[in-house]
Protein backbone atom coordinates (compact mmCIF):
# COMPACT_ATOMS: atom_id res chain seq x y z
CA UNK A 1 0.00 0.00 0.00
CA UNK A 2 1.66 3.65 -0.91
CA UNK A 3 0.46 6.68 0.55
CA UNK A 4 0.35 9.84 -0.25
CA UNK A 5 2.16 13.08 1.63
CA UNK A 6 1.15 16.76 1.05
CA UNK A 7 1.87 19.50 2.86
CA UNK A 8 0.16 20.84 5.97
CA UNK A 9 -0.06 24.55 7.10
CA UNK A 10 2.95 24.88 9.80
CA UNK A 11 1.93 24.39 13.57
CA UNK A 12 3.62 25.60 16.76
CA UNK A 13 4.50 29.56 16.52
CA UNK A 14 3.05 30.50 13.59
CA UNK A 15 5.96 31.47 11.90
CA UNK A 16 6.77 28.41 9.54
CA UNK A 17 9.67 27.28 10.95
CA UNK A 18 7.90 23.82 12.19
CA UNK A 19 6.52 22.51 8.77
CA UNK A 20 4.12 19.21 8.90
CA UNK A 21 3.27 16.21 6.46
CA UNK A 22 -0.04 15.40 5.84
CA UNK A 23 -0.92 11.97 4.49
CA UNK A 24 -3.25 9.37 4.11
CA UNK A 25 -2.71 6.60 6.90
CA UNK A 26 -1.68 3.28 6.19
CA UNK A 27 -3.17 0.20 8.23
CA UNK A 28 -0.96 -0.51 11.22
CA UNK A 29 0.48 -3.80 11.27
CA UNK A 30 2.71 -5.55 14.25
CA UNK A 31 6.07 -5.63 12.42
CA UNK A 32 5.66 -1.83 11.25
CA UNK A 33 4.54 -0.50 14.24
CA UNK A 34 7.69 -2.92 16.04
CA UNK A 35 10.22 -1.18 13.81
CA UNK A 36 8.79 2.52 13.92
CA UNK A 37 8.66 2.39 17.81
CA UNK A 38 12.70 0.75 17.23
CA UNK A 39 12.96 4.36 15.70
CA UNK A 40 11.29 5.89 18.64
CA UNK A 41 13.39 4.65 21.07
CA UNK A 42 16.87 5.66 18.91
CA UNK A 43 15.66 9.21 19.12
CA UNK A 44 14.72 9.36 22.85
CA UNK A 45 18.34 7.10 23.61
CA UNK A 46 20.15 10.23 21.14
CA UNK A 47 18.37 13.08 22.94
CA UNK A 48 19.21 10.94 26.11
CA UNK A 49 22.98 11.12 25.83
CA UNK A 50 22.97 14.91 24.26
CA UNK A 51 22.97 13.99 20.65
CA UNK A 52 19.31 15.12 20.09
CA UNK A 53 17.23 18.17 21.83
CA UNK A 54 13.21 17.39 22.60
CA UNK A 55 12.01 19.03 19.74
CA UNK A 56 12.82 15.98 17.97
CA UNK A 57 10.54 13.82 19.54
CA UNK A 58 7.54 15.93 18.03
CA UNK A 59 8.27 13.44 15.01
CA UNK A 60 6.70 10.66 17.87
CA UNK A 61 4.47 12.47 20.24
CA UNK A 62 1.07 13.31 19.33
CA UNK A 63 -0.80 16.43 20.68
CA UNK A 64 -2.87 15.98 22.35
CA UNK A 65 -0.68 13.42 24.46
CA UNK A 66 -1.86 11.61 27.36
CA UNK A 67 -0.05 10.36 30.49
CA UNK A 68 -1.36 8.12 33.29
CA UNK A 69 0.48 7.36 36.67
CA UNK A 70 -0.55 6.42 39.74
CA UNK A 71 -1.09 10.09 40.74
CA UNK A 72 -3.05 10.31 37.95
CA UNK A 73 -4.00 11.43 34.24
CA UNK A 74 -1.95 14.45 32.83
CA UNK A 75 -3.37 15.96 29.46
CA UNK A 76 -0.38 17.77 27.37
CA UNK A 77 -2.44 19.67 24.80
CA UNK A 78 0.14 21.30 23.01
CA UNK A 79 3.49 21.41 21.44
CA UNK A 80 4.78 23.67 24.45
CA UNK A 81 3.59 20.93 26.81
CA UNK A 82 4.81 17.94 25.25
CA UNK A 83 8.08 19.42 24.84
CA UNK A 84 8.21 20.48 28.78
CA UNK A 85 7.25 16.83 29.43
CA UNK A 86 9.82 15.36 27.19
CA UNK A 87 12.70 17.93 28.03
CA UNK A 88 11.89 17.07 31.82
CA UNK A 89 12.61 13.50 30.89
CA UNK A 90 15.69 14.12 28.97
CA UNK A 91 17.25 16.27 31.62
CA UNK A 92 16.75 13.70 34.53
CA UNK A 93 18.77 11.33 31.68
CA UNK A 94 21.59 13.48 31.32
CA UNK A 95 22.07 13.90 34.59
CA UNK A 96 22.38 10.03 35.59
CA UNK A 97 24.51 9.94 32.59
CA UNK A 98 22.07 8.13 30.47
CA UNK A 99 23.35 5.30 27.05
CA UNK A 100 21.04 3.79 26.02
CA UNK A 101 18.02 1.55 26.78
CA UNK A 102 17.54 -2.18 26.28
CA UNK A 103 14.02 -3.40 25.98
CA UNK A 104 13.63 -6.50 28.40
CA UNK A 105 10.65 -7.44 26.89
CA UNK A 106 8.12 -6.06 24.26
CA UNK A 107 4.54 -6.87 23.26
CA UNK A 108 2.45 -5.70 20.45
CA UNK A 109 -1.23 -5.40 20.04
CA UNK A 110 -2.90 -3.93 16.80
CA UNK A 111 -6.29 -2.89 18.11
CA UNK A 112 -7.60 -1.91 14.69
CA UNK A 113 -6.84 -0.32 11.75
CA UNK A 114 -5.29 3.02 12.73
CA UNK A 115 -4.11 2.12 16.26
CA UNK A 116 -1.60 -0.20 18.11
CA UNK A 117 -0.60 -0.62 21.69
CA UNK A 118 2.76 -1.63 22.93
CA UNK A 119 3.71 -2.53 26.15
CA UNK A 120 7.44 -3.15 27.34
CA UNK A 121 9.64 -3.59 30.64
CA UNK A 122 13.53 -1.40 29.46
CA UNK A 123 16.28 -1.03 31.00
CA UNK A 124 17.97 2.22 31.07
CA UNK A 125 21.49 1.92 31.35
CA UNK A 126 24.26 4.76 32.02
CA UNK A 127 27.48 5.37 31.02
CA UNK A 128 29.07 2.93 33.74
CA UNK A 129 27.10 0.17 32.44
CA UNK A 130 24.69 0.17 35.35
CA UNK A 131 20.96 0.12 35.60
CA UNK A 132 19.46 3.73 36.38
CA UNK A 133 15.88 3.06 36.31
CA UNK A 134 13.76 -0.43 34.81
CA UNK A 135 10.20 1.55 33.97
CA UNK A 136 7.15 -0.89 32.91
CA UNK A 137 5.44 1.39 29.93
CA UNK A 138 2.57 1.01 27.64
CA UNK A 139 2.30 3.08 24.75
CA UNK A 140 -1.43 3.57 22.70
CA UNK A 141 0.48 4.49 19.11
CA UNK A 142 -2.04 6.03 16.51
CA UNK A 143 -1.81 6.22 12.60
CA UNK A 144 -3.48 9.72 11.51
CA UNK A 145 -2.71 12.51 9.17
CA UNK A 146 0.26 13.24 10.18
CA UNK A 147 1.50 9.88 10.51
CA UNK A 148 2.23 7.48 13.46
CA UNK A 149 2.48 9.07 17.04
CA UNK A 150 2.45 8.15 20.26
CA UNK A 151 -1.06 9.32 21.59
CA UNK A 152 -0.76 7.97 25.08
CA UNK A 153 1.90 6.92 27.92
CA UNK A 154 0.96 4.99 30.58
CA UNK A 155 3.21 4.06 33.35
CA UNK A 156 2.75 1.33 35.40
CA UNK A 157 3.09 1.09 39.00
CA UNK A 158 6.10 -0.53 40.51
């Protein structure tokens, strides 16, 4: 199946400098949603370590973008948001000298058409080769106009 990409009127500031792809969306399937969220995680390891800043990440995260913990359910409506979230995340890497995460274990559920959920146990691992943090993580990942983002993080309790 091909699909087709035309440009979208910019978002963020309103001054074109964050330009958007429009196209049709394809059907999500296991192995293609498996190797975009492989992407995914290369760009959050790269802005982990320094080699990436959170903007990139707007190339994953949808807005709106949902986030449930046990404290509760956090709505990020816009860019702005997302990237506070993300850059929040990034900086708490840096500073335990984050490089890189190993997924423990990875499942994949296509719900339908236009949606998939995956659910995984990492491993984020610094510098020193030692664990920093082993978060459980479901992610809903949607397939819209502007392509495949991640439309909801949930984090599951200890």
């Amino acid at each position: 199946m091909t699909s087709s990409i035309r440009p979208m009127a910019s978002s963020g500031n309103g001054d074109g400098s964050r330009r958007r792809q429009v196209r049709d969306p394809l059907v999500i399937n296991e192995n293609d949603a498996r190797k975009w969220f492989d992407e995914y995680l290369d760009t959050f390891a790269a802005c982990g370590r320094g080699e990436g800043d959170a903007g990139s990440l707007l190339a994953y995260y949808g807005v709106p973008l949902l986030i449930t913990t046990d404290a509760g359910l956090s709505a990020m409506t816009s860019e702005d948001q997302v990237l506070g979230v993300a850059q929040q995340q990034i900086d708490g890497m840096r500073a335990a000298s984050y490089d890189h995460t190993d997924v423990l274990q990875a499942d994949v559920t296509v719900l339908n058409g236009g949606s998939a959920l995956y659910r995984g146990e990492f491993s984020r691992v610094g510098a020193d080769g030692n664990e920093i943090s082993r978060p459980r993580l479901s992610y809903l990942v949607t397939d819209g106009p502007i392509g495949r983002r991640i439309s909801a993080l949930l984090i599951h309790s200890a």
